[in-house]
Protein backbone atom coordinates (compact mmCIF):
# COMPACT_ATOMS: atom_id res chain seq x y z
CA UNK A 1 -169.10 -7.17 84.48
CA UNK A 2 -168.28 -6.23 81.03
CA UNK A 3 -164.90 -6.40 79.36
CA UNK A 4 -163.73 -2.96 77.51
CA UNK A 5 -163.09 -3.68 73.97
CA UNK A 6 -161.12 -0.40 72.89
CA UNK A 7 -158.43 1.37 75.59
CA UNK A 8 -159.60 4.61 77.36
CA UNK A 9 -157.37 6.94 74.86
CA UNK A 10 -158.88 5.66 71.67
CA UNK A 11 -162.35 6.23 69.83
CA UNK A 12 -163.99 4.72 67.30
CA UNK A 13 -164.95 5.55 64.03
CA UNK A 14 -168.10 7.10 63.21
CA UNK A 15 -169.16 4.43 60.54
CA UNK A 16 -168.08 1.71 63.18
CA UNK A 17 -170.66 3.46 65.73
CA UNK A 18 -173.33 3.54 63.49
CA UNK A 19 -173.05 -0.27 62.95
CA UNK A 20 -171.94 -0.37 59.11
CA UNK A 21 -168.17 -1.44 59.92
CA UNK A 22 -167.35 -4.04 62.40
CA UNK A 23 -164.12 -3.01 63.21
CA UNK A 24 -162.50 0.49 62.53
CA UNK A 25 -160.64 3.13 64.98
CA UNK A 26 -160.68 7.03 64.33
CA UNK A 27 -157.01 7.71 63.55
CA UNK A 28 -157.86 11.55 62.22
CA UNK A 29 -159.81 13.33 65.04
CA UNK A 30 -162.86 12.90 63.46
CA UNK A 31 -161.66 15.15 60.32
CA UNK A 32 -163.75 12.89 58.22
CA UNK A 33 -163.57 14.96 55.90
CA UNK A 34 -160.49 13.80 54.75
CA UNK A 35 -160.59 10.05 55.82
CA UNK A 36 -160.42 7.94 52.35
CA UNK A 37 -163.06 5.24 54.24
CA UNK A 38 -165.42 8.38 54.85
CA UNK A 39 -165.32 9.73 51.16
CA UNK A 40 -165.57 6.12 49.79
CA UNK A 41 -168.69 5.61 51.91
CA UNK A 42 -170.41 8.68 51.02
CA UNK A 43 -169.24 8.26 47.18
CA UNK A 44 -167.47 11.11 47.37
CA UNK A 45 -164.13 11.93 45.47
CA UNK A 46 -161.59 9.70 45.62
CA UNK A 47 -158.37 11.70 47.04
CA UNK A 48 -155.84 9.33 45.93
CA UNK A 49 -152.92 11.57 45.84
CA UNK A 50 -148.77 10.68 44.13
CA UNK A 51 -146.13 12.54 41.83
CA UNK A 52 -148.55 12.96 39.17
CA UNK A 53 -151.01 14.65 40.74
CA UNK A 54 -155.37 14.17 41.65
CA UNK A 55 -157.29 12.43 39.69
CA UNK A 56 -159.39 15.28 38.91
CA UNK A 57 -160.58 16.95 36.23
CA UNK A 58 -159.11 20.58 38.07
CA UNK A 59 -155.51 19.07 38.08
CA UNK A 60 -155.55 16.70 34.60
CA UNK A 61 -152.74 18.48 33.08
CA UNK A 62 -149.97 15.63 32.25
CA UNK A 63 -152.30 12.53 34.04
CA UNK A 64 -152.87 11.69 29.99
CA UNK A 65 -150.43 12.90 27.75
CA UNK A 66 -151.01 13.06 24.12
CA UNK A 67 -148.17 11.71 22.71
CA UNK A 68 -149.47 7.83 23.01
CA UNK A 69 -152.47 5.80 23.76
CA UNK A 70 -154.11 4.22 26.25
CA UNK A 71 -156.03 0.96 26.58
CA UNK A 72 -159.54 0.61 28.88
CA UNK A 73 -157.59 -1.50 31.07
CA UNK A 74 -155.24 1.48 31.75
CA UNK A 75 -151.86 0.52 30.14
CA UNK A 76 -150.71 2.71 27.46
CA UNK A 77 -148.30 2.19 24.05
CA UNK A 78 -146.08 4.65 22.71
CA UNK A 79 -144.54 4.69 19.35
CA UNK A 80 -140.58 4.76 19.51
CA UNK A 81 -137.83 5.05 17.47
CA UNK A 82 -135.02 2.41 17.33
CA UNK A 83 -132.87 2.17 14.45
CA UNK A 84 -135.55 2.46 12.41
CA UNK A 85 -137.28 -0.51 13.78
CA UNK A 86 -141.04 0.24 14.49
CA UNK A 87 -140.69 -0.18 18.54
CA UNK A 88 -143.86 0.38 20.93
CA UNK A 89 -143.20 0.74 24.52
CA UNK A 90 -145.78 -0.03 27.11
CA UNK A 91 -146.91 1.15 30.78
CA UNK A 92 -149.51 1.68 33.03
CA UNK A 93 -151.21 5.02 33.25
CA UNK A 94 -152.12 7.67 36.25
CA UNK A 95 -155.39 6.40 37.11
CA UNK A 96 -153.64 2.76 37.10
CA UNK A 97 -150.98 3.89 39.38
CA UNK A 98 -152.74 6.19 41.82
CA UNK A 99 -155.09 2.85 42.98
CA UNK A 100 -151.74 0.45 42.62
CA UNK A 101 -149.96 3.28 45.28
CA UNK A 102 -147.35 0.76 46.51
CA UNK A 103 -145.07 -1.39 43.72
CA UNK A 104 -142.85 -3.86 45.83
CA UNK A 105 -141.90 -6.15 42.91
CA UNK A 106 -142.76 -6.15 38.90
CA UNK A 107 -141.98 -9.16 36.77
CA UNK A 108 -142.80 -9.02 33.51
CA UNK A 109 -141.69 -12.56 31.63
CA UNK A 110 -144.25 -13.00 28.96
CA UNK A 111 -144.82 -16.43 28.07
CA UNK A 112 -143.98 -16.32 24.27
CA UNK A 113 -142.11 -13.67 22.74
CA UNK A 114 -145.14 -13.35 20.12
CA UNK A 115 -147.66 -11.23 22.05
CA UNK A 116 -151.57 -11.36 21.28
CA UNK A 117 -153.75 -9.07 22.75
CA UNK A 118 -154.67 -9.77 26.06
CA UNK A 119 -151.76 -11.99 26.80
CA UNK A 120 -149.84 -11.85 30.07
CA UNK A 121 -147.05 -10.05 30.33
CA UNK A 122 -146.43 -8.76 33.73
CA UNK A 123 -147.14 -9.40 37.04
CA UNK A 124 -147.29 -6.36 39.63
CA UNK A 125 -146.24 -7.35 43.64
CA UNK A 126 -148.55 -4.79 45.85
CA UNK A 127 -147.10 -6.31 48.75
CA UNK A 128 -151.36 -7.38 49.43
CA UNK A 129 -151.09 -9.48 46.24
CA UNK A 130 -150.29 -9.66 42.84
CA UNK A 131 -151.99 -8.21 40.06
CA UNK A 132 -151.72 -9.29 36.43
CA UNK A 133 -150.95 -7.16 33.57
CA UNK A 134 -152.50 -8.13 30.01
CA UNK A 135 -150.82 -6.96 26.77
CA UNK A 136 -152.68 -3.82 25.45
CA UNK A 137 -151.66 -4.44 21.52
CA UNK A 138 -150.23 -7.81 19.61
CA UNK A 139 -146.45 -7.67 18.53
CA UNK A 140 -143.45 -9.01 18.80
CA UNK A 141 -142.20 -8.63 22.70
CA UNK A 142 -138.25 -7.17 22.54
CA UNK A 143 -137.38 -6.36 26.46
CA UNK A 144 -138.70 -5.52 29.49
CA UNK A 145 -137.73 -2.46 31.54
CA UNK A 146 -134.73 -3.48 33.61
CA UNK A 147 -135.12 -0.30 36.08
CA UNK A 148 -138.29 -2.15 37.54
CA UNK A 149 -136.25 -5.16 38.60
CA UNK A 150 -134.15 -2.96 41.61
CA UNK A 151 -136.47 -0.21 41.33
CA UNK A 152 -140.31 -1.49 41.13
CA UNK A 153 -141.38 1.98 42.83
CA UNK A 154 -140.75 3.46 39.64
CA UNK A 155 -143.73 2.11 38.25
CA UNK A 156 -145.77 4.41 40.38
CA UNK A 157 -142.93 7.35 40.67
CA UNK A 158 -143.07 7.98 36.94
CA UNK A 159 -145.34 5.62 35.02
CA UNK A 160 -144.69 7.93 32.05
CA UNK A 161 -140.83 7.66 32.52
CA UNK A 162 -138.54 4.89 33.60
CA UNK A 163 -141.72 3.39 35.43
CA UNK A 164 -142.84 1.93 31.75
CA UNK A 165 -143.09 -1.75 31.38
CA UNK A 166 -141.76 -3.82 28.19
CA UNK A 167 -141.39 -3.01 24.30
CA UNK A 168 -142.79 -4.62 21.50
CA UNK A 169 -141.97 -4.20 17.93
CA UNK A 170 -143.77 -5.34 14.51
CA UNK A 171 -147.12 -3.72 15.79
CA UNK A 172 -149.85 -3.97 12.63
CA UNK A 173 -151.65 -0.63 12.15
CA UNK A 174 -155.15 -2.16 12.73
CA UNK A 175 -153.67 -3.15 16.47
CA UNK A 176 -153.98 0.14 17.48
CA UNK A 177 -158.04 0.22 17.24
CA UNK A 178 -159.89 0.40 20.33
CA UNK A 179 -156.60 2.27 22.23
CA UNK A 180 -157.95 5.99 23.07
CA UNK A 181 -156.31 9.71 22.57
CA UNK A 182 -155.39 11.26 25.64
CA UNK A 183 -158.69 13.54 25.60
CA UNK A 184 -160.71 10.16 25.49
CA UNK A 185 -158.90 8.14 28.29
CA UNK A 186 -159.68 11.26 30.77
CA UNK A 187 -163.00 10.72 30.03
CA UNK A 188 -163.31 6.98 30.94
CA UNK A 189 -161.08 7.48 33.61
CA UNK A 190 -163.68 9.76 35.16
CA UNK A 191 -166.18 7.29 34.40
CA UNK A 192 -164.03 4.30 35.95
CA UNK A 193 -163.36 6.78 39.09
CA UNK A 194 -166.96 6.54 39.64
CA UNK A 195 -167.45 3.08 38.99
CA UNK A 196 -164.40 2.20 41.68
CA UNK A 197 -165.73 4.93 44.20
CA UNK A 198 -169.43 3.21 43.99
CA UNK A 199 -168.07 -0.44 43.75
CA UNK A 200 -165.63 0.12 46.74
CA UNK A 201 -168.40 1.59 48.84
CA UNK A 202 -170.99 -1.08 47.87
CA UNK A 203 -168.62 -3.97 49.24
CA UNK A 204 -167.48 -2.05 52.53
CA UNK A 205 -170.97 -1.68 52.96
CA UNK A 206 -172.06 -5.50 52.51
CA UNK A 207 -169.04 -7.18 53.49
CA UNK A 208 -167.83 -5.52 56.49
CA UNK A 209 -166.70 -8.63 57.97
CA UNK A 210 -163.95 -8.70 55.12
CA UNK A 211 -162.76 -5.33 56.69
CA UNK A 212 -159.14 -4.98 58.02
CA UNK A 213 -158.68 -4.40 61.78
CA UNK A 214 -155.51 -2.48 61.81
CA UNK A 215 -153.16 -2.31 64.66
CA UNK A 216 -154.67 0.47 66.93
CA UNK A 217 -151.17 1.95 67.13
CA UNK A 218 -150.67 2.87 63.37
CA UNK A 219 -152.66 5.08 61.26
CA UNK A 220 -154.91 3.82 58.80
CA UNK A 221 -152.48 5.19 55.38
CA UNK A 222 -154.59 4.38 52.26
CA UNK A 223 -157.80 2.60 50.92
CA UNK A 224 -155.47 -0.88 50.05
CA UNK A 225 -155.64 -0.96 53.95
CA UNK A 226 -159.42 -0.29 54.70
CA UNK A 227 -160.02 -4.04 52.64
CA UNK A 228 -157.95 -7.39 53.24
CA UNK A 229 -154.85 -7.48 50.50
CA UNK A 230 -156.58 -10.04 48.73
CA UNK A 231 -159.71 -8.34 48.67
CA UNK A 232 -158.46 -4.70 47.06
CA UNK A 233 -156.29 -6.43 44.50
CA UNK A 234 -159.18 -7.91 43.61
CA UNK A 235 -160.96 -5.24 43.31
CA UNK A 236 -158.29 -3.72 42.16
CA UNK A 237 -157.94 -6.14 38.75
CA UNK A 238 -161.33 -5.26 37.62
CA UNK A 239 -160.24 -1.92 36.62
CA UNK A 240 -156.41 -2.57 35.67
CA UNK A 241 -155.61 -4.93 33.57
């Protein structure tokens, strides 16, 4: 006699049906067309939704703003003013935030207050793992944001506000090459979009035994759930950084 694997009031998910997934249940009534593992499958739009909007080309206004730049691993430097002292402050941008989605600790203790590029500076707690921030320009670090000690949510709430990381000062006018205008960054962010929509897809789709199975009780909330913790922040670092 066989045993019955899922209880009588749930169903599973299409893409575990067809074999692809080993282990998923449909938490949506089949409106796959708004299920985040459906659209990642089919390499469609990521809907990744927070405070500062879709990443989407129809809804761009303030994702990049052009008063600072922005790194290809998706940190960006602004030029301050602080008693005359030539002070940069630093933070992650929309596209880095939207795929973090969840901030339940940030320490950033650099390990020498000189900075080279592509030092570490901070770490980010996702609650799946931790993922490590690199400096985005050389300079002399100053302070770290002290809101993101009691308030690491603020990181994703307003990355372009009190979310922003640390400050350095005594930045050389040749650091700034390779950093992109606001118009430039939205177009590698489209371009990185893809790359994370295809790259996502590719390992659900050949390691579906490193697939979650969530607690049929609770719905399935966001992508960070549809891979192990270790897995997505994995992932995750090869596009923020």
């Amino acid at each position: 006699m066989p045993y019955q694997v899922l209880a009588p009031e749930t169903e599973p998910c299409v893409w575990m049906t067809a074999g692809l997934i080993s282990y998923k249940l449909c938490d949506r009534n089949f409106d796959c067309e708004h299920c985040p593992l459906d659209a990642a499958l089919r390499g469609q739009m990521l809907a990744v939704t927070h405070q500062v909007g879709h990443l989407d080309r129809r809804t761009d206004e303030g994702l990049f703003p052009g008063d600072r730049l922005f790194s290809p691993g998706h940190t960006w430097v602004q030029a301050m003013s602080h008693d005359d002292a030539s002070i940069w402050r630093v933070g992650l941008d929309a596209f880095a935030t939207a795929l973090i989605g969840c901030a339940v600790g940030v320490r950033c203790n650099p390990g020498s207050e000189e900075l080279q590029r592509g030092d570490p500076i901070c770490e980010v707690d996702l609650g799946l793992g931790s993922l490590k921030l690199s400096a985005p320009v050389s300079g002399h670090f100053v302070r770290a944001n002290r809101i993101l000690q009691s308030h690491p949510e603020t990181l994703v709430t307003e990355p372009y506000g009190d979310g922003w990381l640390l400050e350095v000062e005594g930045l050389d006018p040749a650091g700034i090459l390779g950093l992109l205008p606001a118009p430039r960054a939205l177009e590698q962010t489209e371009h990185d979009l893809r790359r994370f929509r295809r790259t996502l897809a590719l390992r659900l789709l050949s390691e579906s035994g490193a697939l979650a199975a969530p607690d049929p009780a609770q719905s399935l909330r966001d992508l960070r759930q549809v891979l192990c913790g270790a897995h997505y922040v994995e992932l995750l670092g090869h596009f923020v950084r």
